[in-house]
Protein backbone atom coordinates (compact mmCIF):
# COMPACT_ATOMS: atom_id res chain seq x y z
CA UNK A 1 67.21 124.32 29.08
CA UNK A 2 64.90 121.67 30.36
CA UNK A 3 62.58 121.22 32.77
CA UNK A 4 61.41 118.33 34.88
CA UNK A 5 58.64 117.55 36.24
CA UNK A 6 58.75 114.77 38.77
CA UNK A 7 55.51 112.69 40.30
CA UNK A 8 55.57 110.20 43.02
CA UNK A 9 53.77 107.42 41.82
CA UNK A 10 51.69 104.18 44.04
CA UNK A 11 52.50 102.49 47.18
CA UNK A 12 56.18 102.12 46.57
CA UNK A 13 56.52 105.98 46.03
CA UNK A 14 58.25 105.59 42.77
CA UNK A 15 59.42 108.68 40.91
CA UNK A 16 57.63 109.46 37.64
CA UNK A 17 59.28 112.41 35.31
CA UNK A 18 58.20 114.79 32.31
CA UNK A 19 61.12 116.19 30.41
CA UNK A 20 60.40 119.09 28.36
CA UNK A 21 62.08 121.94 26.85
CA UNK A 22 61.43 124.88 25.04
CA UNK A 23 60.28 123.42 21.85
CA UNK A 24 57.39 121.77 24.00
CA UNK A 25 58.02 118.14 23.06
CA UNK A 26 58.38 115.97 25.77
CA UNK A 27 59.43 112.76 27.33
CA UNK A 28 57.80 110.19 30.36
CA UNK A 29 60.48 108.47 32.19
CA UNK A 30 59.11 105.58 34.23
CA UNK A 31 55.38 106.26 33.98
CA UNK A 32 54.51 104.26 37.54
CA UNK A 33 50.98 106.17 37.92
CA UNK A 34 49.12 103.45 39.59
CA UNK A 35 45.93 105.42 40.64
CA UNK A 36 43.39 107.48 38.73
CA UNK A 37 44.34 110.57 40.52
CA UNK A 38 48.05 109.52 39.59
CA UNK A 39 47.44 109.35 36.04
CA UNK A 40 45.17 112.19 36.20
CA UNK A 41 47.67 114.50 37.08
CA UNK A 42 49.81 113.40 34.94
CA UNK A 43 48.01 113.62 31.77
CA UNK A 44 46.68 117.62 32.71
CA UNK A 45 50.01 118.44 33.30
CA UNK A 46 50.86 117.95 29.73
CA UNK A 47 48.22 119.22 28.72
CA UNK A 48 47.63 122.38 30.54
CA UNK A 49 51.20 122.99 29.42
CA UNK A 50 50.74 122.26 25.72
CA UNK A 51 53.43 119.65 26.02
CA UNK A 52 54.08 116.93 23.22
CA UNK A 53 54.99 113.60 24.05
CA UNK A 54 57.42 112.34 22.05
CA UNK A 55 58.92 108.97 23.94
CA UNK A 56 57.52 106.91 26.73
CA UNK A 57 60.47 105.30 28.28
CA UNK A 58 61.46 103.27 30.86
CA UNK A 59 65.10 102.87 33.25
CA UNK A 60 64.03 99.14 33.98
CA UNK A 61 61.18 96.72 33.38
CA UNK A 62 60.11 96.57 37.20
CA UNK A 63 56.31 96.85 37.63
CA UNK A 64 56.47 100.45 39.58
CA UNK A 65 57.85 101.97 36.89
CA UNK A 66 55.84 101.10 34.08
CA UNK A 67 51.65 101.02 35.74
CA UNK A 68 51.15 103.90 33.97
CA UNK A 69 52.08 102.94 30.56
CA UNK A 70 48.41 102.25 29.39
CA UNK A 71 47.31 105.57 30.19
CA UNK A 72 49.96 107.26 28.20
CA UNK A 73 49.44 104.91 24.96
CA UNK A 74 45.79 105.81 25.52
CA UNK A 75 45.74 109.49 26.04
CA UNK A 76 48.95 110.27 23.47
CA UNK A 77 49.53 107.12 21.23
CA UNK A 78 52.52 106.15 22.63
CA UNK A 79 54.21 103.06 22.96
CA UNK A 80 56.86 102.38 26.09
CA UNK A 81 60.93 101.88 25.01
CA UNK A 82 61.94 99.56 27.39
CA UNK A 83 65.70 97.90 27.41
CA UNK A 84 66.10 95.24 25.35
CA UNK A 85 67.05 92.83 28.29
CA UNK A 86 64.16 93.71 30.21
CA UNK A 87 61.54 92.65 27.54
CA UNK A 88 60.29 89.68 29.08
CA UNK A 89 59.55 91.74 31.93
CA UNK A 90 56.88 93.84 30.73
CA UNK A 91 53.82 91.31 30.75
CA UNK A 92 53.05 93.50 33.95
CA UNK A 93 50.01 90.89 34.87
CA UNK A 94 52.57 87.66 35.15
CA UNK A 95 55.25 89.79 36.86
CA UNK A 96 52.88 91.16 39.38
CA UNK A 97 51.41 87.90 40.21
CA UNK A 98 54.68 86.53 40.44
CA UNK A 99 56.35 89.09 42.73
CA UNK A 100 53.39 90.54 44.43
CA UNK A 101 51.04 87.32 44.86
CA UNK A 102 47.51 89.79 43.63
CA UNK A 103 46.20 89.94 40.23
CA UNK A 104 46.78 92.57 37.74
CA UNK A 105 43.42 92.96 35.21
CA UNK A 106 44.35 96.59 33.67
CA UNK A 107 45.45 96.15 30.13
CA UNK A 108 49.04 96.31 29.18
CA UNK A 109 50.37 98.10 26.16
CA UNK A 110 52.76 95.82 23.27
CA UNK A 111 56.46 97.30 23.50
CA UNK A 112 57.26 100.17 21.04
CA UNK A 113 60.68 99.82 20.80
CA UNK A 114 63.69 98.01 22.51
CA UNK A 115 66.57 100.25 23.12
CA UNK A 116 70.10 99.20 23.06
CA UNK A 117 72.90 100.94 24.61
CA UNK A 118 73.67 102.52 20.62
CA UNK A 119 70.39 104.48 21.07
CA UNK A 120 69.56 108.01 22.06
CA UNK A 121 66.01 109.33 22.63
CA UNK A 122 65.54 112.77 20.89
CA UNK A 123 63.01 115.50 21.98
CA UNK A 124 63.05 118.71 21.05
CA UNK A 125 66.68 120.45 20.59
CA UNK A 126 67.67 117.84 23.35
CA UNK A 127 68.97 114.37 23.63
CA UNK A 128 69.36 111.26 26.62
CA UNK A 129 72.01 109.12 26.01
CA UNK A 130 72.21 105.52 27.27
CA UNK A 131 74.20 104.41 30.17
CA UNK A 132 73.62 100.40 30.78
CA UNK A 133 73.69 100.21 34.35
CA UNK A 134 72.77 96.63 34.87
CA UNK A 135 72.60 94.94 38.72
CA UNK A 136 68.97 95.74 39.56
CA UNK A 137 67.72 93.93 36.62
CA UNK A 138 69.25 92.46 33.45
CA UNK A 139 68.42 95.82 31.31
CA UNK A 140 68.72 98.79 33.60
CA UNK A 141 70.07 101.76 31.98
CA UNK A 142 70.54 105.41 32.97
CA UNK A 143 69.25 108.36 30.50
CA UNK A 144 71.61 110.77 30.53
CA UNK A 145 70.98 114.33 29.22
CA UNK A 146 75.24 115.53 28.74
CA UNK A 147 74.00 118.91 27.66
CA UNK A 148 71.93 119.81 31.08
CA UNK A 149 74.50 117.55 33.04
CA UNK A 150 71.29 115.24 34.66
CA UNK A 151 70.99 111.61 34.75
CA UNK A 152 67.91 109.57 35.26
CA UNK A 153 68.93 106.67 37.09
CA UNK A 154 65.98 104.41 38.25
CA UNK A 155 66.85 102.07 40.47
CA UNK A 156 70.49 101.72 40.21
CA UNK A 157 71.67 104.92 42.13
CA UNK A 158 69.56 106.43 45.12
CA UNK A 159 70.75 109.47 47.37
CA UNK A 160 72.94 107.57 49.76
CA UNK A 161 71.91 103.97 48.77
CA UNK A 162 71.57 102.00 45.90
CA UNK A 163 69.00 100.05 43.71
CA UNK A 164 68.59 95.86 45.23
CA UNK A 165 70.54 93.37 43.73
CA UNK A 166 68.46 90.01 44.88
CA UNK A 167 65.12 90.05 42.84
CA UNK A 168 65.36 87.61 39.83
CA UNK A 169 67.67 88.72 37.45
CA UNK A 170 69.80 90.94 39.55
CA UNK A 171 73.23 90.94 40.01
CA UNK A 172 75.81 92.47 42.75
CA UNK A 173 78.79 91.99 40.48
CA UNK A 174 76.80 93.87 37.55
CA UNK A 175 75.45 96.63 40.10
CA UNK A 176 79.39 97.40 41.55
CA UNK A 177 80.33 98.17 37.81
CA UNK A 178 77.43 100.32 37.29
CA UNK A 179 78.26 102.40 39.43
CA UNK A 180 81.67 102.24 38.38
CA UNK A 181 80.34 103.61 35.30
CA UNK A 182 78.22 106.51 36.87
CA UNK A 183 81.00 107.78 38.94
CA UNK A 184 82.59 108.74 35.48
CA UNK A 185 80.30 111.43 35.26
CA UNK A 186 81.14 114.86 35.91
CA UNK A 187 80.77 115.54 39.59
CA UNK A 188 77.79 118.19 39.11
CA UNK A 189 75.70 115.87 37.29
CA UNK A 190 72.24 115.91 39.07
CA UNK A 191 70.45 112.58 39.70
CA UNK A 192 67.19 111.86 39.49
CA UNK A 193 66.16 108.16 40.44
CA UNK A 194 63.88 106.13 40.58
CA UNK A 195 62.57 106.92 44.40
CA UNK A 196 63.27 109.49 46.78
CA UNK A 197 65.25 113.02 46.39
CA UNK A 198 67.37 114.16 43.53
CA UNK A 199 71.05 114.16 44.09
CA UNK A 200 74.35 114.99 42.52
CA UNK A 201 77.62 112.70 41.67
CA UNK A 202 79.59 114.92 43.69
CA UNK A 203 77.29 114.06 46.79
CA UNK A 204 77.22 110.61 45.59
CA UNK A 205 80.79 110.26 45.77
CA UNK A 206 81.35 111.90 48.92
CA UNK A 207 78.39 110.52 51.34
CA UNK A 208 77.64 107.18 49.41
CA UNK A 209 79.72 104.35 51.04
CA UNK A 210 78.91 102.00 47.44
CA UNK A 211 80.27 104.35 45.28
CA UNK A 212 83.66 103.75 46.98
C-alpha cells in the first residue's frame, strides 16, 4: 500500500507528490514548490512523518515541475532524475528567461541521473515503471506504480484534457501515441497529473474526446 501526498505548487497550480509506503522511504514527483511556504510544507511533511527520500524525480523538464528541486537537494541530498531527452531543459534560469521573459537567480541543482525508458525507480517494497509518453516535450514519461494500479502522468494526460503540444519541442503526432500507450492500461488505473484532479483510465476513456 502507498500513500500519496499531493501539493499544488506556484502560479500555474502544478501538482507536486510524495509517495511513500510502509517501509517509510519515499519519492518527490515533480517538486514545483516555488514559494517558501511551498517548500516549507513540503519538507515538514516528510519530516513530521519520518519519511525517507529516496528519488527526486521528474515527468518532464518544464520549469513548474522542477522549482523545487534545490530545496530537496538541500534539505535531503538529493539529486533530480529527469528523462534523458529533457536534459537540456533543466538549466531552469535560461528556460525561464526564455519562456517567461523574468529572471531566475535561485540556484539550480546538477542532474542526478537520466532515466531511460529501461529504468525503474525503487522505494521501499514498491516500484514506478517508465512509460515514455512524449508530445508535451521531447522526454515526458509516465511513472507507473503496476502493483497499486496509479500512474503519474505530468503533463501528458489531464482529467478531460490533455498536456499542450506547441511549446518548443512538442509534438501532436508524439502526444496522439502517448496516449495510445496510456489507454493500454487497465481501466482502474488512477491518474495523477501534473495539474488539476486525479482521475482514472476508465473515466479517461469514456469522457476524454483525445483518448478516442
Amino acid at each position: 500500500m502507498i500513500e500519496i501526498k499531493h501539493f499544488v505548487c506556484n502560479p500555474l497550480q502544478e501538482n507536486t507528490y510524495v509517495v511513500s509506503d510502509a517501509t517509510g522511504e519515499a519519492v518527490i514527483i515533480d517538486c514545483g514548490a516555488q514559494f517558501d511556504d511551498e517548500r516549507t510544507a513540503i519538507v515538514n511533511y516528510i519530516r513530521e512523518n519520518r519519511l525517507k527520500p529516496v528519488h527526486l524525480i521528474s515527468t518532464h523538464g518544464h520549469f513548474d515541475h522542477n522549482f523545487g528541486n534545490d530545496t530537496i537537494w538541500r534539505e535531503f541530498g538529493l539529486k533530480p532524475e529527469v528523462p534523458a531527452a529533457d536534459e537540456h531543459m533543466m538549466d531552469l534560469r535560461q528556460q525561464v528567461r526564455q519562456m517567461m521573459g523574468v529572471s531566475y537567480e535561485r540556484e539550480v541543482p546538477p542532474v542526478g541521473r537520466l532515466l531511460t525508458d529501461s529504468d525503474t525507480i525503487a522505494f521501499g517494497t514498491h516500484r514506478l515503471t517508465i512509460i515514455p509518453t512524449p508530445g508535451h516535450t521531447p522526454g515526458s514519461v509516465t511513472f507507473y506504480c503496476e502493483e497499486e494500479s496509479v500512474a503519474f502522468t505530468g503533463d501528458t494526460l489531464f482529467r478531460m484534457s490533455i498536456g499542450r503540444t506547441d511549446f518548443e519541442g512538442g509534438s501532436w503526432t508524439e502526444m496522439q501515441q502517448s496516449l495510445r500507450r496510456l489507454v493500454l492500461l487497465p481501466a482502474d488505473t488512477k491518474v495523477y497529473s501534473g495539474h488539476g484532479p486525479m482521475t482514472t483510465i476508465a473515466d479517461e476513456l469514456r469522457y476524454n474526446p483525445y483518448m478516442h
